[in-house]
C-alpha atoms as a PDB file:
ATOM      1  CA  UNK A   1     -35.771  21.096 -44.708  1.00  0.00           C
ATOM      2  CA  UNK A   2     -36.488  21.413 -41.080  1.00  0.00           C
ATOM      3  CA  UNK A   3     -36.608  18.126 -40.368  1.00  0.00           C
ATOM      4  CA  UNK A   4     -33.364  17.566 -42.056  1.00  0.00           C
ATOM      5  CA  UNK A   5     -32.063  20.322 -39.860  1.00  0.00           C
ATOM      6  CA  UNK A   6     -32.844  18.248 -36.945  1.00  0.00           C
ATOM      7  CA  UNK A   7     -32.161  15.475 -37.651  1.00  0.00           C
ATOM      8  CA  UNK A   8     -28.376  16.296 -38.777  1.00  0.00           C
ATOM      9  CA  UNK A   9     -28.027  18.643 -35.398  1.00  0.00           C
ATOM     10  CA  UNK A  10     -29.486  14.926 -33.442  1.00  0.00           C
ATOM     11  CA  UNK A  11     -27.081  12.701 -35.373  1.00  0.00           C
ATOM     12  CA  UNK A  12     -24.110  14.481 -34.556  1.00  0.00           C
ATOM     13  CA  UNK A  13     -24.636  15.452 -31.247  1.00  0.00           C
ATOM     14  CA  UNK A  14     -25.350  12.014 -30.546  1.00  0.00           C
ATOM     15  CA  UNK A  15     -21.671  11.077 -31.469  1.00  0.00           C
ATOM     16  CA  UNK A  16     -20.230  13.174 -28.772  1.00  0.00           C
ATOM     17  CA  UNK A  17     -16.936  11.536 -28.010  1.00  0.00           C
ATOM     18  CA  UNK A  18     -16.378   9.186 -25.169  1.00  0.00           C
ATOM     19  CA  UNK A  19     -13.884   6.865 -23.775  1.00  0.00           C
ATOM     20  CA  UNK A  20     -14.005   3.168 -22.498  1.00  0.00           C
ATOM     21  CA  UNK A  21     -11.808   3.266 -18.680  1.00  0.00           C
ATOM     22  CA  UNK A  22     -10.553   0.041 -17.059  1.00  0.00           C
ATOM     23  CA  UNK A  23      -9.983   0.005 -13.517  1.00  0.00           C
ATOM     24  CA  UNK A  24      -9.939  -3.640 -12.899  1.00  0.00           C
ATOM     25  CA  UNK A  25      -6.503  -2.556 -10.997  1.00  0.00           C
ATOM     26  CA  UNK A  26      -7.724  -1.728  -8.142  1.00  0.00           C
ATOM     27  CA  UNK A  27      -9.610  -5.074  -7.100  1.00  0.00           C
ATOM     28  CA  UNK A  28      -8.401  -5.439  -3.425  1.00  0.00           C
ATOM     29  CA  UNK A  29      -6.733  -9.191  -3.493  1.00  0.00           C
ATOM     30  CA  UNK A  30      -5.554  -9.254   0.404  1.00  0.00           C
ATOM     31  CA  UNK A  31      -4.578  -7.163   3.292  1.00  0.00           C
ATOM     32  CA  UNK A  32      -1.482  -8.092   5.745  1.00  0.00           C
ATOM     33  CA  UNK A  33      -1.864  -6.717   9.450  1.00  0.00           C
ATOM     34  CA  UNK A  34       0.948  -7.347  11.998  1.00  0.00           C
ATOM     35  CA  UNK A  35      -0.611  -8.565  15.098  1.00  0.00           C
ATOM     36  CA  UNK A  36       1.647  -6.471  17.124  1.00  0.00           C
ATOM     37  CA  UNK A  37       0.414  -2.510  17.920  1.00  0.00           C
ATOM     38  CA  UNK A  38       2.928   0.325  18.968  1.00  0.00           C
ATOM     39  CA  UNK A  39       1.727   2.443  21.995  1.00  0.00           C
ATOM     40  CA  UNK A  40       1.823   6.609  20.397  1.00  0.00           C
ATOM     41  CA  UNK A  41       0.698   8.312  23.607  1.00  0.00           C
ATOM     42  CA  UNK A  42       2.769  11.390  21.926  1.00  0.00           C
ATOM     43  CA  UNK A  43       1.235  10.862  17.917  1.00  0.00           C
ATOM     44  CA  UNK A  44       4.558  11.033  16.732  1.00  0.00           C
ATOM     45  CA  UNK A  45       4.506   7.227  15.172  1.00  0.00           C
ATOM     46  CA  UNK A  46       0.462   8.512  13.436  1.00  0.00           C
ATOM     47  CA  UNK A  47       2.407  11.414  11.749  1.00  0.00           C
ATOM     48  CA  UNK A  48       5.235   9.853  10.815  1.00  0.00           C
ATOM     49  CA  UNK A  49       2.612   7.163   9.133  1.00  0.00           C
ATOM     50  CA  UNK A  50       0.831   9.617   7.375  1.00  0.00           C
ATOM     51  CA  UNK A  51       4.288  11.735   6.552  1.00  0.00           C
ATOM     52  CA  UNK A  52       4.748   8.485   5.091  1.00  0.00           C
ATOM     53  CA  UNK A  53       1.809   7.399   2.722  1.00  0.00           C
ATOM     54  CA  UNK A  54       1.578  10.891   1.534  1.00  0.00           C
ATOM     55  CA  UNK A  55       5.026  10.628  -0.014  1.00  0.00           C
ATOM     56  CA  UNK A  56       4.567   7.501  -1.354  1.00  0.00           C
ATOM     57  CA  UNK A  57       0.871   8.374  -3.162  1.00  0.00           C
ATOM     58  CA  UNK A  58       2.631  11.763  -4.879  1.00  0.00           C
ATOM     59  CA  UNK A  59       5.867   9.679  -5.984  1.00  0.00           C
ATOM     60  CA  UNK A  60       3.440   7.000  -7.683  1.00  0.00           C
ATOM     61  CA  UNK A  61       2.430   9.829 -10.231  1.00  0.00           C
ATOM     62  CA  UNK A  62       5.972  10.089 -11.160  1.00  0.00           C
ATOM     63  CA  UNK A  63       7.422   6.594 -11.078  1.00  0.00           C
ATOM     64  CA  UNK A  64       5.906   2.728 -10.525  1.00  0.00           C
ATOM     65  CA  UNK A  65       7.899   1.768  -7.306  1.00  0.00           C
ATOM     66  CA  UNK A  66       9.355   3.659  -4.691  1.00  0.00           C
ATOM     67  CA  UNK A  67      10.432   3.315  -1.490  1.00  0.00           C
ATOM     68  CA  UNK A  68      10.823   5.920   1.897  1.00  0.00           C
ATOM     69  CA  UNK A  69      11.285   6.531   5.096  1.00  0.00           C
ATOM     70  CA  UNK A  70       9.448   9.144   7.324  1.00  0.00           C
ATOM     71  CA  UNK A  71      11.324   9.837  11.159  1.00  0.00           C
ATOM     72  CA  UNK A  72      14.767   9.824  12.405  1.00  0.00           C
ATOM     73  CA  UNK A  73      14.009   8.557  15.582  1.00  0.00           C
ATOM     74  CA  UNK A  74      14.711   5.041  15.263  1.00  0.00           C
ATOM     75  CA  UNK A  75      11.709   3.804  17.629  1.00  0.00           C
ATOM     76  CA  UNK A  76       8.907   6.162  15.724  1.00  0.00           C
ATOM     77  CA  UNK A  77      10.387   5.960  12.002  1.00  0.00           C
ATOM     78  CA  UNK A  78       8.362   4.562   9.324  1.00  0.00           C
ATOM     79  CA  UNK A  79       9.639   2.712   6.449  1.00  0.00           C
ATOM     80  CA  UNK A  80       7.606   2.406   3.501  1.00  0.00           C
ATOM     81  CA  UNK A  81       7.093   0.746  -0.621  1.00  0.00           C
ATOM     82  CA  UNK A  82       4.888   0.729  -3.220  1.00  0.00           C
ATOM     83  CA  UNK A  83       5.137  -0.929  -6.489  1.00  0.00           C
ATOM     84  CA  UNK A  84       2.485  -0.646  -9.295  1.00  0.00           C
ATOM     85  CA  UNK A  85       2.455  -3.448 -11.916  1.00  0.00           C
ATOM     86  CA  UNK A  86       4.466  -2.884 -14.968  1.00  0.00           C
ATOM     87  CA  UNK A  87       1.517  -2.202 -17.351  1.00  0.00           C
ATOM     88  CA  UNK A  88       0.082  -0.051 -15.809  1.00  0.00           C
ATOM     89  CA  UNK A  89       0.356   3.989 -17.251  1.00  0.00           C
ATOM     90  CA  UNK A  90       1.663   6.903 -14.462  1.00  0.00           C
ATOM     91  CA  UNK A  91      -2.095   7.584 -14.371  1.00  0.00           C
ATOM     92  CA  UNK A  92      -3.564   4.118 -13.733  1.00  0.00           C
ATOM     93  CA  UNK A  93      -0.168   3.480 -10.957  1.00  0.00           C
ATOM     94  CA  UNK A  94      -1.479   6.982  -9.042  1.00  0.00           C
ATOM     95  CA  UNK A  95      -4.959   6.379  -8.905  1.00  0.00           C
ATOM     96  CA  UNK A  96      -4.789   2.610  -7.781  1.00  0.00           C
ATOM     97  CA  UNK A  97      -1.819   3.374  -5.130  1.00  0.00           C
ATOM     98  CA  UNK A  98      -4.035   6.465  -3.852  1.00  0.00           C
ATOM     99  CA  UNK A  99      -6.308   4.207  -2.591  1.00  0.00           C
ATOM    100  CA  UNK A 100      -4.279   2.296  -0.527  1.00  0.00           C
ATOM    101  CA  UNK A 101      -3.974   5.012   2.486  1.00  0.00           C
ATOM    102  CA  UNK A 102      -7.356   4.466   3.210  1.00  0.00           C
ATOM    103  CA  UNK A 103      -7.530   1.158   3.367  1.00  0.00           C
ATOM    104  CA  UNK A 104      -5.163   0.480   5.582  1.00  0.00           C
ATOM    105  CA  UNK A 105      -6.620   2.393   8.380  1.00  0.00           C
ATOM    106  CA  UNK A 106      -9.545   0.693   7.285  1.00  0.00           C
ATOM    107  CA  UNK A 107      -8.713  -2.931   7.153  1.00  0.00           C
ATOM    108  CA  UNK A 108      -5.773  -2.834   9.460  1.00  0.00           C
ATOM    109  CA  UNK A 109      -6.302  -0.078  11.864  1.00  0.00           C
ATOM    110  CA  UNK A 110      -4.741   1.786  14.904  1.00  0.00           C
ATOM    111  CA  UNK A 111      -3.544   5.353  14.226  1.00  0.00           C
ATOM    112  CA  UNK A 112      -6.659   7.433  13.905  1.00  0.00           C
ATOM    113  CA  UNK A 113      -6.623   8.178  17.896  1.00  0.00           C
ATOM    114  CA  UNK A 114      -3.127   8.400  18.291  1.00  0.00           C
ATOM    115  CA  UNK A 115      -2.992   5.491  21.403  1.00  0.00           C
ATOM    116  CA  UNK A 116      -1.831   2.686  19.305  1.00  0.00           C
ATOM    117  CA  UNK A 117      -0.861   2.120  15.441  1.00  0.00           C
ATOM    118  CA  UNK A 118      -0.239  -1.252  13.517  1.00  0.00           C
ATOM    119  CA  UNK A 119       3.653  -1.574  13.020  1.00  0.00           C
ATOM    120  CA  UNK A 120       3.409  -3.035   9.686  1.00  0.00           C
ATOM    121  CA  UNK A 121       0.645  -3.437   7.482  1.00  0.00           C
ATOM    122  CA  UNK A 122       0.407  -4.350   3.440  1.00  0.00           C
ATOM    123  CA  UNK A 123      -2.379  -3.656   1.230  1.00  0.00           C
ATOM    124  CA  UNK A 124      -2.191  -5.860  -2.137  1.00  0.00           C
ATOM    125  CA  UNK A 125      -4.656  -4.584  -4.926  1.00  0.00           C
ATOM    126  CA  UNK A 126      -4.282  -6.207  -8.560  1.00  0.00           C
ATOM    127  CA  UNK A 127      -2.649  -3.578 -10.100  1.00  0.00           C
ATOM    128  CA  UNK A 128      -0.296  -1.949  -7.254  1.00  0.00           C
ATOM    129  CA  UNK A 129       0.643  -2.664  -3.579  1.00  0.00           C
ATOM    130  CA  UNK A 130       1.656  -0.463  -0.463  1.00  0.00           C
ATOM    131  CA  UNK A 131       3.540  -1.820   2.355  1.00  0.00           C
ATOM    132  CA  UNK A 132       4.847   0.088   5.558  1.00  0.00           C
ATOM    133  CA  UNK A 133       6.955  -1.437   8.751  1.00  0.00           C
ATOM    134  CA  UNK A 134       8.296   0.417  11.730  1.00  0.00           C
ATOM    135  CA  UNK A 135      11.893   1.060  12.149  1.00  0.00           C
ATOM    136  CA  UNK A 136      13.626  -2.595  13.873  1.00  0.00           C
ATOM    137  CA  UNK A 137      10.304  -4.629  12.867  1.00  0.00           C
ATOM    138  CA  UNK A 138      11.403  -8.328  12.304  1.00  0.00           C
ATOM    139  CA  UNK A 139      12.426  -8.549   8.162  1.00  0.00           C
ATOM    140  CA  UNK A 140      10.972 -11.472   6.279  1.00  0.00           C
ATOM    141  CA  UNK A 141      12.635 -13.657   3.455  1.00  0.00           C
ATOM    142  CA  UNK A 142      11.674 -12.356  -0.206  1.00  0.00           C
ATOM    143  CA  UNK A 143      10.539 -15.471  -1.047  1.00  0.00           C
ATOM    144  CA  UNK A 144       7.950 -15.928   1.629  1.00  0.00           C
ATOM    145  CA  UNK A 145       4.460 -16.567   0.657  1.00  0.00           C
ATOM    146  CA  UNK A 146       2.109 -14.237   1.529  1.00  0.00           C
ATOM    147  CA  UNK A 147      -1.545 -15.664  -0.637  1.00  0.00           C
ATOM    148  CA  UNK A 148      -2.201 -17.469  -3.613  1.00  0.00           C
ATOM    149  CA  UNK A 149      -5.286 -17.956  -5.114  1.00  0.00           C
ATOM    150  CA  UNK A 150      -5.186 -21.067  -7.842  1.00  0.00           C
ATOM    151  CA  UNK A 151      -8.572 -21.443 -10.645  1.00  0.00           C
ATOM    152  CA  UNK A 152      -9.929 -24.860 -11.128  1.00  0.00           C
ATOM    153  CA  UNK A 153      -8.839 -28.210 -11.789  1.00  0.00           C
ATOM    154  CA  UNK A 154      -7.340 -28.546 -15.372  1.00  0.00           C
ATOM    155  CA  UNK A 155      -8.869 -31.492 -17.787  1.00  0.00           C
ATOM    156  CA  UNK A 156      -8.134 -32.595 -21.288  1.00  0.00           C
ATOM    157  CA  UNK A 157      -5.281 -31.227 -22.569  1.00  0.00           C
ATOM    158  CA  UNK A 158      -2.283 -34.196 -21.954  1.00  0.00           C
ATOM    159  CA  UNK A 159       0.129 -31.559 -22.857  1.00  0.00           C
ATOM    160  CA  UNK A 160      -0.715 -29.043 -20.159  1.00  0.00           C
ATOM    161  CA  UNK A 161       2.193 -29.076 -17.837  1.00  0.00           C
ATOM    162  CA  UNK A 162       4.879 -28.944 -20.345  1.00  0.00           C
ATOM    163  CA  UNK A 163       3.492 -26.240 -21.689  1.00  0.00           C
ATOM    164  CA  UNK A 164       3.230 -24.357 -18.169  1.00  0.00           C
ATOM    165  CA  UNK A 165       6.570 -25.336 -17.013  1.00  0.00           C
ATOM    166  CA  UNK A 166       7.919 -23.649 -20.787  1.00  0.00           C
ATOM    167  CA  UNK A 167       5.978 -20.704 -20.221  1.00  0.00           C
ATOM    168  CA  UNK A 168       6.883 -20.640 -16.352  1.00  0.00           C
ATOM    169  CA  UNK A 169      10.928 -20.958 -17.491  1.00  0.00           C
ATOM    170  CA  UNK A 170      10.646 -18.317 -19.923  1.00  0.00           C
ATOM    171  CA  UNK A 171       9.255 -16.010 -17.790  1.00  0.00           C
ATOM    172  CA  UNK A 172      11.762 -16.475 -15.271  1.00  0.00           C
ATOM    173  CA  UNK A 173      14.695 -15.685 -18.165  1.00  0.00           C
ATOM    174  CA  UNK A 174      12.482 -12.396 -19.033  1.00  0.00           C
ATOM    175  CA  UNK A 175      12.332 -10.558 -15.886  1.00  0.00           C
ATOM    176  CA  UNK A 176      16.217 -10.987 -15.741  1.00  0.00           C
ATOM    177  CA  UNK A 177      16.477  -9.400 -19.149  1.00  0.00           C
ATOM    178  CA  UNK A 178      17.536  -6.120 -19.184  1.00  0.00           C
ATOM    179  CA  UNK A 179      16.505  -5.684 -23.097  1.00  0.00           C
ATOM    180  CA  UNK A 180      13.263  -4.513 -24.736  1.00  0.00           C
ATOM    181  CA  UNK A 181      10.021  -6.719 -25.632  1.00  0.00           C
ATOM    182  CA  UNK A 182       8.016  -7.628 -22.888  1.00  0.00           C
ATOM    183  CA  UNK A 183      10.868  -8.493 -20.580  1.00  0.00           C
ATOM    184  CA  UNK A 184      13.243  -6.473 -18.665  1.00  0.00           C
ATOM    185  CA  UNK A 185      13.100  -4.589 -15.279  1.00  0.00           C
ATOM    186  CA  UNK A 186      11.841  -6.704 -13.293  1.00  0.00           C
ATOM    187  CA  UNK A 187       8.771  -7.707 -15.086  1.00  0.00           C
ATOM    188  CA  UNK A 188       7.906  -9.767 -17.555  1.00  0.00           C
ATOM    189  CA  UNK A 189       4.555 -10.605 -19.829  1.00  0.00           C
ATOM    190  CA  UNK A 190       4.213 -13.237 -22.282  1.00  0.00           C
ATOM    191  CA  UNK A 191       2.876 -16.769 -23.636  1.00  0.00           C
ATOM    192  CA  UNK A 192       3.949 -20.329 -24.939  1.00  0.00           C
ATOM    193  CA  UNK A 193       1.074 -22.008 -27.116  1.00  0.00           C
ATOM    194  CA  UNK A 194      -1.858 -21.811 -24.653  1.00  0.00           C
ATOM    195  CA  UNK A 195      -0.209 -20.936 -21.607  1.00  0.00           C
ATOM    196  CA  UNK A 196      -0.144 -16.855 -20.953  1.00  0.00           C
ATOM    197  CA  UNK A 197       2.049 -16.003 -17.888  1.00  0.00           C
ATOM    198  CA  UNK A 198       3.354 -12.485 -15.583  1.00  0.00           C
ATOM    199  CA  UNK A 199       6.350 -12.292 -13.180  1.00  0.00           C
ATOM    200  CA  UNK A 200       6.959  -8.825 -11.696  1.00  0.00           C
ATOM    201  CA  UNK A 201      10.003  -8.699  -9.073  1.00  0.00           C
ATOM    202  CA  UNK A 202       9.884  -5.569  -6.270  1.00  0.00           C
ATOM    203  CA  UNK A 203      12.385  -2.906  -7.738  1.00  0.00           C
ATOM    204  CA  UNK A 204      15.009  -3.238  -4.842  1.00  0.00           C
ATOM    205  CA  UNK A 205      15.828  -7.044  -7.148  1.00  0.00           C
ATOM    206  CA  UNK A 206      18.405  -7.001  -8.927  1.00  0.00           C
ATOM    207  CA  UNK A 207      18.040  -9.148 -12.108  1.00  0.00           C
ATOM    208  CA  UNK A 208      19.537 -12.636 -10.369  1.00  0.00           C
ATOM    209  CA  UNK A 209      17.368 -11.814  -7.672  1.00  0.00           C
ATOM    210  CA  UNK A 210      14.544 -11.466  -9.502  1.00  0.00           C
ATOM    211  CA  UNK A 211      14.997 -14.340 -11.374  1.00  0.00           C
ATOM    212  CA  UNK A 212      15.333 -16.183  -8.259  1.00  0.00           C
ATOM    213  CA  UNK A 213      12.168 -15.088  -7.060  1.00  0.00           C
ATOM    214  CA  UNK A 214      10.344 -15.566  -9.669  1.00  0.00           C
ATOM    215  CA  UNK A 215      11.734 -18.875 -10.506  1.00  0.00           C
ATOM    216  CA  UNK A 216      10.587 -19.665  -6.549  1.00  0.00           C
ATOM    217  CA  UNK A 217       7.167 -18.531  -6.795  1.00  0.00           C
ATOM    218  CA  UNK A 218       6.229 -20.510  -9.734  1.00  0.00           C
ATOM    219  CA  UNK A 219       7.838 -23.687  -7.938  1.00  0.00           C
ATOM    220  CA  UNK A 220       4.964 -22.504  -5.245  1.00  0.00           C
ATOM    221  CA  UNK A 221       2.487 -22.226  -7.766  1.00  0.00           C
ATOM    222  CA  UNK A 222       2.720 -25.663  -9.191  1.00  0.00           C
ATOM    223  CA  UNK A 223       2.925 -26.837  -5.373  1.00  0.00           C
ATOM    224  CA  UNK A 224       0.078 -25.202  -4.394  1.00  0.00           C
ATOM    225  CA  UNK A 225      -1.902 -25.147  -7.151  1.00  0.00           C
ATOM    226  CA  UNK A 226      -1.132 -28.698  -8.855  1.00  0.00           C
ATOM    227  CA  UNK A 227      -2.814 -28.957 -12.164  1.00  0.00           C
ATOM    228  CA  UNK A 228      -5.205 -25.803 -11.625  1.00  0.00           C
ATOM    229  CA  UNK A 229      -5.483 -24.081 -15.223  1.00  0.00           C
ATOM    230  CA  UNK A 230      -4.823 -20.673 -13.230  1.00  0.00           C
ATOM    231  CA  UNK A 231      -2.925 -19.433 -10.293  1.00  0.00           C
ATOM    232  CA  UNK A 232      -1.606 -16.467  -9.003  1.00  0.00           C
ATOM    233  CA  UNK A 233       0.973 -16.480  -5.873  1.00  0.00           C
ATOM    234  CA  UNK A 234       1.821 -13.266  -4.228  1.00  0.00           C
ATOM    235  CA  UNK A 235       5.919 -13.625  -2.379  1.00  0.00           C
ATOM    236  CA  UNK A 236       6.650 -11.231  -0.321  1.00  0.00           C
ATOM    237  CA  UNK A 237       9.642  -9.673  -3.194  1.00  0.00           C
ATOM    238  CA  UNK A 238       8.003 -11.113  -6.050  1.00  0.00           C
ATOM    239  CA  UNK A 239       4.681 -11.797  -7.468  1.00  0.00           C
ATOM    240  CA  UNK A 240       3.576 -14.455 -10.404  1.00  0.00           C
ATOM    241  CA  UNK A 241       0.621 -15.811 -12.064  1.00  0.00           C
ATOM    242  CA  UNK A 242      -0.379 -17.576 -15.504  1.00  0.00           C
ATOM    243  CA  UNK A 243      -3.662 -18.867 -17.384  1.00  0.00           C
ATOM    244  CA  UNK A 244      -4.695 -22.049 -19.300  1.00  0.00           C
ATOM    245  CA  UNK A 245      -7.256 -21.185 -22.373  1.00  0.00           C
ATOM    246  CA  UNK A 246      -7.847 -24.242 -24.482  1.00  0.00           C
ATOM    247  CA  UNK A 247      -8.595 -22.235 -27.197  1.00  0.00           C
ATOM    248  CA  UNK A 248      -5.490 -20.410 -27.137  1.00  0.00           C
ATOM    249  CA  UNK A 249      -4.249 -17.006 -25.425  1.00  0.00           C
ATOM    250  CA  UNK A 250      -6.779 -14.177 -26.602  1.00  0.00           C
ATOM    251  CA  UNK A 251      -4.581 -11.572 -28.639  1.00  0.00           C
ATOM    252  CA  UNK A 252      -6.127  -8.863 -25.426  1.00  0.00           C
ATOM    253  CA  UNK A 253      -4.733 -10.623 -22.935  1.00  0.00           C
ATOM    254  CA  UNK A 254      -1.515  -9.623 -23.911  1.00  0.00           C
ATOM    255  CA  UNK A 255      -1.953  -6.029 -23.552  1.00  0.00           C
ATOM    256  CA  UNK A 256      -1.039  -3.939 -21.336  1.00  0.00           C
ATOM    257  CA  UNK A 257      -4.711  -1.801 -19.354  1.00  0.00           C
ATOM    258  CA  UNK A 258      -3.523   1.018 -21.354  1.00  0.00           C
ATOM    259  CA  UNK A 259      -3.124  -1.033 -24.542  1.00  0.00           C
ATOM    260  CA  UNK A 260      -6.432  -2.631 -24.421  1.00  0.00           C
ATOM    261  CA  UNK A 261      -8.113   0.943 -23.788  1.00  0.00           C
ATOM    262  CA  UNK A 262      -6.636   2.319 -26.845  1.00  0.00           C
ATOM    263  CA  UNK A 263      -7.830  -1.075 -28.826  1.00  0.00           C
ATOM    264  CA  UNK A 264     -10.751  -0.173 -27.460  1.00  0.00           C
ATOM    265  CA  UNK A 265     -11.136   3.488 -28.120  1.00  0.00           C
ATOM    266  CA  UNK A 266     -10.030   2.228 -32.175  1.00  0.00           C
ATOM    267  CA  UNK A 267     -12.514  -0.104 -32.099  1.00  0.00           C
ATOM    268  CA  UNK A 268     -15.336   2.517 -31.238  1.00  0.00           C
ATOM    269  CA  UNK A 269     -13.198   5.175 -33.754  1.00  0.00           C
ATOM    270  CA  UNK A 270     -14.003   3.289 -36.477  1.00  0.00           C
ATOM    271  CA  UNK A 271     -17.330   2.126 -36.229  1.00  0.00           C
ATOM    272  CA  UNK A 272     -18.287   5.543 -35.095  1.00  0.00           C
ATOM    273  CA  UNK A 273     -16.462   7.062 -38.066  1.00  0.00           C
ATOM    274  CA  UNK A 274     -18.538   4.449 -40.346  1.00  0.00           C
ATOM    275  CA  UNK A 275     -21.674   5.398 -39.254  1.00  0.00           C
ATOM    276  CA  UNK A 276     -21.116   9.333 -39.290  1.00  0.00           C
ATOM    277  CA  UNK A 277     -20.023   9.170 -42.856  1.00  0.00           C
ATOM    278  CA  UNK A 278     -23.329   6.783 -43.351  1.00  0.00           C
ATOM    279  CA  UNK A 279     -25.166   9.719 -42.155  1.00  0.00           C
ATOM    280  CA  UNK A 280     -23.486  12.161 -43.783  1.00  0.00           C
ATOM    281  CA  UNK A 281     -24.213  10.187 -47.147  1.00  0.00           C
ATOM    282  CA  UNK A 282     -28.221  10.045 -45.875  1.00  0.00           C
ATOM    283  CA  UNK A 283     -28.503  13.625 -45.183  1.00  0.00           C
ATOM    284  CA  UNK A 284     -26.810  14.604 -48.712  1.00  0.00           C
ATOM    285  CA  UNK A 285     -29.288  12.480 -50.369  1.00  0.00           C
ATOM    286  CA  UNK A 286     -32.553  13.827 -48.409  1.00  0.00           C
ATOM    287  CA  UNK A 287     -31.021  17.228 -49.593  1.00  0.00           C
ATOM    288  CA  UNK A 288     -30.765  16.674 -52.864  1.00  0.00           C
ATOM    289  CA  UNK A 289     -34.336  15.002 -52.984  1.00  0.00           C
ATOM    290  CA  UNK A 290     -35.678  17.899 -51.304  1.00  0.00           C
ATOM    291  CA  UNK A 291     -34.050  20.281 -53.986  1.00  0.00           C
ATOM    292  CA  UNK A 292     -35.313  18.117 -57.205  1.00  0.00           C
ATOM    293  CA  UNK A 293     -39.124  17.883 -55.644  1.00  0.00           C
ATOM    294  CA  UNK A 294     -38.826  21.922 -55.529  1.00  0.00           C
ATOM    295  CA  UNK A 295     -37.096  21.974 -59.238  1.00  0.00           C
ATOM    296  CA  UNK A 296     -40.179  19.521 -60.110  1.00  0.00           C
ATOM    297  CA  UNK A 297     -42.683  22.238 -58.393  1.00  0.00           C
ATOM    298  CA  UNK A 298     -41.185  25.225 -60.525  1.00  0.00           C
ATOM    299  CA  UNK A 299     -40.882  22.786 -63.669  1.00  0.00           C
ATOM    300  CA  UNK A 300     -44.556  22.605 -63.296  1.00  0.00           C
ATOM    301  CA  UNK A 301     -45.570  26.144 -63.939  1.00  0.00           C
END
């Protein structure tokens, strides 16, 4: 009976609960550093900076975009946005945007000794961005590229750029939506046969806008990227990418991080459920063997 004892406190312990956590959000893709560097003999521009992606890091645990301003002189004020992509949960959005702060000292410099800080600087991870600009820095078009990044050459499938430019036009109708599904606000997820695609517009869009965008970025995309299976291509208002699997879209691709955690976390749920009541069954069984050899023993006499 001991060793049953054991071996059910063993079996049991050893099914503490855990849980699977994906971070592939925070995968830097690239940095943006102005060339030009303010003088701050006085610090006020550093604390105005800081002022600034403080704000911006609490706000991300409350909403996915935002956007700020930290000064009211108009040569030290600091004007600043971040947007976290539309799957992400509150959580996910406020630990990938919390990151940010630190890389932008760190990849684009200037502020830490108060002599001379970047003017504008953007930080693009895969699941959020942060952007800042001083007050009167020169204002780019929405539609501006800022990187792309396109997979390899596609092969085989005759049918591949009809069904990219479907998938591509319906994307560009579901970030204008203002309905449920996967569309609407700005951001939209979805697929057409074997083509999965994302559009996500900067919340200041309006729907036309953002459709525009959109629209523009995957003209770039099959521009830049010609008949790559994959490409992703990063405007400066707007943000796109899609996938070619010749197989077909994998049902997970389609979820949202949170989504796939909690497919996850059922996944593990049941097979851990199938084995406790496995060992539950065993340990009945070595019970009730234990009890008949000690019936057999008193039998005897």
């Amino acid at each position: 009976m001991k060793f049953i004892y054991n071996f059910f406190i063993f079996f049991f312990l050893s099914l503490s609960p855990y849980s699977v956590i994906s971070t592939d959000y925070d995968k830097l893709i690239f940095k943006g550093c102005a060339n030009q560097k303010s003088p701050d003999p006085t610090g006020v521009f550093s604390q105005n900076l800081k002022t600034l992606l403080t704000s911006l890091v609490s706000q991300s645990s409350q909403t996915s975009y935002a956007s700020t301003t930290s000064g009211t002189d108009n040569t030290t004020a600091v004007t600043g946005v971040f947007q976290c992509r539309g799957d992400l949960q509150t959580a996910q959005c406020y630990d990938c945007v919390s990151k940010t702060p630190k890389l932008v000292s760190k990849l684009c410099g200037g502020g830490d000794d108060n002599v001379v800080v970047v003017v504008a600087a953007r930080v693009q991870l895969s699941g959020c961005y942060l952007r800042y600009e001083i007050s009167g820095f020169r204002q780019t078009s929405g539609v501006e590229m800022l990187y792309r990044v396109c997979g390899k050459k596609h092969s085989g499938d005759m049918g591949f750029s009809g069904k990219r430019d479907t998938a591509f036009g319906m994307a560009v109708t579901g970030v204008k939506s203002t309905g449920g599904g996967n569309g609407g606000g700005g951001f939209y997820t979805g697929q057409y046969e074997s083509v999965y695609v994302l559009g996500q517009c900067e919340g200041s869009l309006g729907n036309s806008d953002c459709g525009e965008c959109v629209k523009d970025g995957f003209d770039k995309a099959k521009s830049e990227c010609g008949d790559s299976i994959s490409g992703q291509v990063y405007l400066n208002k707007c943000f796109v990418s899609y996938s070619y699997y010749s197989r077909g879209v994998p049902n997970i691709s389609s979820l949202s991080d949170g989504e796939k955690r909690q497919h996850t976390q059922r996944t593990i749920a049941l097979v851990v459920g199938g084995v406790a009541v496995l060992g539950f069954v065993v340990v009945c069984l070595l019970v009730l063997r234990s009890a008949l050899k000690k019936k057999s023993k008193y039998d005897a006499y």
